[in-house]
C-alpha atoms as a PDB file:
ATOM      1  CA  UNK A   1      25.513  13.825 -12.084  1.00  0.00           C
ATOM      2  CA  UNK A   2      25.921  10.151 -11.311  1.00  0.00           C
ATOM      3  CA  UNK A   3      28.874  10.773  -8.952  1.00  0.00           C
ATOM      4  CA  UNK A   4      27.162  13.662  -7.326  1.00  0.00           C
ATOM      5  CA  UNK A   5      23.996  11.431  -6.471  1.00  0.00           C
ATOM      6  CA  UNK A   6      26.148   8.713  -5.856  1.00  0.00           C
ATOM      7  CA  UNK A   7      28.024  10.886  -3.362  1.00  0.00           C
ATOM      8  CA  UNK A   8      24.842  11.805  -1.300  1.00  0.00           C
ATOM      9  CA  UNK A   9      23.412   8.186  -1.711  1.00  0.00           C
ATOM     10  CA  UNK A  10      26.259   7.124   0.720  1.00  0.00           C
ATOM     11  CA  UNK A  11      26.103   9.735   2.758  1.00  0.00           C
ATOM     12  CA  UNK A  12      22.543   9.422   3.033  1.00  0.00           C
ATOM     13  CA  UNK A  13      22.834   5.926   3.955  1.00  0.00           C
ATOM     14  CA  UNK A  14      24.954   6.466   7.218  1.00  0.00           C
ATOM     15  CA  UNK A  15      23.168   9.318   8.508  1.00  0.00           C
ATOM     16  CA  UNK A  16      20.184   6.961   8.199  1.00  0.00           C
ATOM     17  CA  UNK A  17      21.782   4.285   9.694  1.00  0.00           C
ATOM     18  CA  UNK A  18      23.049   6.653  12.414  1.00  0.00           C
ATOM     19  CA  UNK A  19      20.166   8.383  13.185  1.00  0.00           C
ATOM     20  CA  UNK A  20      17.724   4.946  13.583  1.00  0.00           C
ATOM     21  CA  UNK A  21      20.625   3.911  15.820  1.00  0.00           C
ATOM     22  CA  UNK A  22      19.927   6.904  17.771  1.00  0.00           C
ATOM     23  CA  UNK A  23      16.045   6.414  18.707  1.00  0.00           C
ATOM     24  CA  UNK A  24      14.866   4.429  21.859  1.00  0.00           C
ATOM     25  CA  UNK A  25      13.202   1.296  21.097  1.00  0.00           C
ATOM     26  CA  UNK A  26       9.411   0.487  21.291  1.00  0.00           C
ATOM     27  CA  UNK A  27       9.665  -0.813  24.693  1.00  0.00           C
ATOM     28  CA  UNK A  28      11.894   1.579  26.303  1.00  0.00           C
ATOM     29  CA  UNK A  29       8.749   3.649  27.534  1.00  0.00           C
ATOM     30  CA  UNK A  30       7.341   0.864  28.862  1.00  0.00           C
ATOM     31  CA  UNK A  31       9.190   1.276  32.416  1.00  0.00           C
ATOM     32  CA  UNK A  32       6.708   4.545  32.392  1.00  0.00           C
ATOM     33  CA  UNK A  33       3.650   2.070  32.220  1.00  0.00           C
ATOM     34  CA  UNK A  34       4.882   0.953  35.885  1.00  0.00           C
ATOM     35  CA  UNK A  35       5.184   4.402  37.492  1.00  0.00           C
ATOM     36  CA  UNK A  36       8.244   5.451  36.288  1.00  0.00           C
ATOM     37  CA  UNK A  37       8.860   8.686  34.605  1.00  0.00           C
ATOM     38  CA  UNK A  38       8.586   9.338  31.089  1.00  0.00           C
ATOM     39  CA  UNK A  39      10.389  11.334  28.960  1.00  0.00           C
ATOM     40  CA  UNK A  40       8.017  12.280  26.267  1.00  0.00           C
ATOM     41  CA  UNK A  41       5.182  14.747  27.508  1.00  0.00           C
ATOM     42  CA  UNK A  42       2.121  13.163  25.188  1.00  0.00           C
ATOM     43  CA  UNK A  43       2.988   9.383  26.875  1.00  0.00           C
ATOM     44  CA  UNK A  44       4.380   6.859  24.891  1.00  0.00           C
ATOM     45  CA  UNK A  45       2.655   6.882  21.814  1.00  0.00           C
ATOM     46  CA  UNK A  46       2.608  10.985  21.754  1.00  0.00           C
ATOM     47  CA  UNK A  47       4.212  13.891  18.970  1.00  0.00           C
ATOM     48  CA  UNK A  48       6.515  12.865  16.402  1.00  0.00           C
ATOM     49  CA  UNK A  49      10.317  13.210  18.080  1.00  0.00           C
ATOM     50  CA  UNK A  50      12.978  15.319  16.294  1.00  0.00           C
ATOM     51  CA  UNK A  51      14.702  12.042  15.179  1.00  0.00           C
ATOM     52  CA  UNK A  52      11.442  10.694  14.379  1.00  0.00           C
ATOM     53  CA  UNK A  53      11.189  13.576  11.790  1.00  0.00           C
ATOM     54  CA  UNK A  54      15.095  13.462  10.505  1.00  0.00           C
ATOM     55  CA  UNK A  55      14.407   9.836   9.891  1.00  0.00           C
ATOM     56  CA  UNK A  56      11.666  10.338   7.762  1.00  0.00           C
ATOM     57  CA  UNK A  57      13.284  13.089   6.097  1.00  0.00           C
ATOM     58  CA  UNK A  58      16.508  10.735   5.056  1.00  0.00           C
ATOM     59  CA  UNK A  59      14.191   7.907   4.179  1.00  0.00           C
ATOM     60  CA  UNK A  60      12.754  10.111   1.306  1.00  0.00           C
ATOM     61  CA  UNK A  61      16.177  11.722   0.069  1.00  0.00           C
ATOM     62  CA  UNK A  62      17.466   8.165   0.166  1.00  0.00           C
ATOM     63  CA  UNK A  63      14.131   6.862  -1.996  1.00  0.00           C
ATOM     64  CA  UNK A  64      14.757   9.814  -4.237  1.00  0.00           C
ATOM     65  CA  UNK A  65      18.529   9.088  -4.707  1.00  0.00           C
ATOM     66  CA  UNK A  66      17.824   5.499  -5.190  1.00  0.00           C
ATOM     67  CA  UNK A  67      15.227   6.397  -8.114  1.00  0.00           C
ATOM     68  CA  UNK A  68      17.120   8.705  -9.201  1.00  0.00           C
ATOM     69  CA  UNK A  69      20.155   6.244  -9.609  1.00  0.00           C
ATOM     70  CA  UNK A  70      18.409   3.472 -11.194  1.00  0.00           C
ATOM     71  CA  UNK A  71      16.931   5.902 -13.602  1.00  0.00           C
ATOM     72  CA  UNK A  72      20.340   7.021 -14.457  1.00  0.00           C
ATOM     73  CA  UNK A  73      21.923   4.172 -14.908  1.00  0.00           C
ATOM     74  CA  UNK A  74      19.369   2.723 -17.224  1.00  0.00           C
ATOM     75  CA  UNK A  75      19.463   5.577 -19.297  1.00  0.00           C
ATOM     76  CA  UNK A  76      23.083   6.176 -20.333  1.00  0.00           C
ATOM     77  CA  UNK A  77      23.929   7.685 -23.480  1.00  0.00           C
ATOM     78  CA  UNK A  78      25.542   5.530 -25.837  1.00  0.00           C
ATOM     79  CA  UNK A  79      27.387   7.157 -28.687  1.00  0.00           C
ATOM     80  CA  UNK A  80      30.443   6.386 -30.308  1.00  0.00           C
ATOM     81  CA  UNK A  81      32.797   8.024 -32.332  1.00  0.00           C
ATOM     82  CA  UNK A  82      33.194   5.049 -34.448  1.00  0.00           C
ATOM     83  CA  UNK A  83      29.655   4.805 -36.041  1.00  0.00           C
ATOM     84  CA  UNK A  84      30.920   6.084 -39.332  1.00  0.00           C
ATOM     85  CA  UNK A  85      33.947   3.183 -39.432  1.00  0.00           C
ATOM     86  CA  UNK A  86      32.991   0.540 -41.603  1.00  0.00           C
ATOM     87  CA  UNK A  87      32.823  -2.996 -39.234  1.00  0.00           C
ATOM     88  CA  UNK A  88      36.121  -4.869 -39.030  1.00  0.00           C
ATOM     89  CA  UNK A  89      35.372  -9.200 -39.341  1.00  0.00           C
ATOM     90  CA  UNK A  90      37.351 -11.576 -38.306  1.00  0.00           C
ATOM     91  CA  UNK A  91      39.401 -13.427 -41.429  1.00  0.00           C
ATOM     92  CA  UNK A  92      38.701 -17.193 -41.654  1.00  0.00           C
ATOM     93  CA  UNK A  93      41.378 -19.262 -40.259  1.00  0.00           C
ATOM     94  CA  UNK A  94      42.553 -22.418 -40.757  1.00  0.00           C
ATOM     95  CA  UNK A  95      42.591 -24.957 -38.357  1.00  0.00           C
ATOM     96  CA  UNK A  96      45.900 -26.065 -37.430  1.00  0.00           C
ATOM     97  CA  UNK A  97      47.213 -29.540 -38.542  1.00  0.00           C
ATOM     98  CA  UNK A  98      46.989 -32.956 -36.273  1.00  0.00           C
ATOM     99  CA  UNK A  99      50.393 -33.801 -35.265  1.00  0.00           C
ATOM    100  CA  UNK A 100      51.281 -37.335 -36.333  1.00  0.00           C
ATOM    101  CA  UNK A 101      50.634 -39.992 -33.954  1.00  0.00           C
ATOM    102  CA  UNK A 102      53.414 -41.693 -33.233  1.00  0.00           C
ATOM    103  CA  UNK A 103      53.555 -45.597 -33.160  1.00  0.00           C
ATOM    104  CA  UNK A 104      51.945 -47.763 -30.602  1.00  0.00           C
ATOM    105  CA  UNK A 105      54.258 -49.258 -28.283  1.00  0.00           C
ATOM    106  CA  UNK A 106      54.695 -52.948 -28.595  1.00  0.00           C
ATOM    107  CA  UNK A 107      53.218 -54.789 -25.877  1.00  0.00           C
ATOM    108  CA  UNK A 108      55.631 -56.994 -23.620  1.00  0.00           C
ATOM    109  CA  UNK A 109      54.227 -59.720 -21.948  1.00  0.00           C
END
C-alpha cells in the first residue's frame, strides 16, 4: 500500500508541477486592460479554466496522498517473530590491562 501511494505521490507531484507551469500568469491579461484582445470570454477575472480545475483536482489527490502517507508511516505494524526468545545480555568484560610504561628518558643537557 505504501509503495502504491508512494507511486502516485510522485506522479502526482509532476503533473502538479507541470500543469501550474502551464497557466498564464496574473498579469498576462493585463495587455487586454489596454485594448488588446483577450482570450478568456468572462474578462480577466472570469470562469474557472480547464487547468484551473486540473490544478485543483491534483492539489487534493496530492493532500490526500500526503495524509495518507504520514498516516501510514506512523502506523506500521511492529511484530516480531522473536517475542517468545528469551533476551540475550551482554557478558561483563574485563577491561584490558595498562601496558607498562616504559622508563623516562634521561634528560641531556
Amino acid at each position: 500500500m505504501i509503495i502504491f501511494l508512494t507511486t502516485v505521490h510522485v506522479i502526482v507531484c509532476f503533473a502538479l508541477g507541470g500543469i501550474v507551469l502551464l497557466q498564464h500568469g496574473k498579469g498576462a491579461d493585463m495587455g487586454a486592460a489596454f485594448g488588446g484582445s483577450s482570450q478568456t470570454v468572462f474578462g480577466s477575472a472570469g470562469a474557472t479554466t480547464f487547468l484551473g480545475k486540473l490544478t485543483a483536482g491534483a492539489a487534493i489527490v496530492f493532500m490526500l496522498t500526503s495524509l495518507g502517507l504520514t498516516y501510514l508511516a506512523s502506523h506500521r505494524y511492529k511484530a516480531t517473530i522473536m517475542k517468545d526468545a528469551p533476551a540475550r545480555t551482554a557478558a561483563p568484560t574485563q577491561p584490558a590491562p595498562m601496558p607498562p610504561t616504559a622508563p623516562a628518558a634521561p634528560a641531556t643537557k
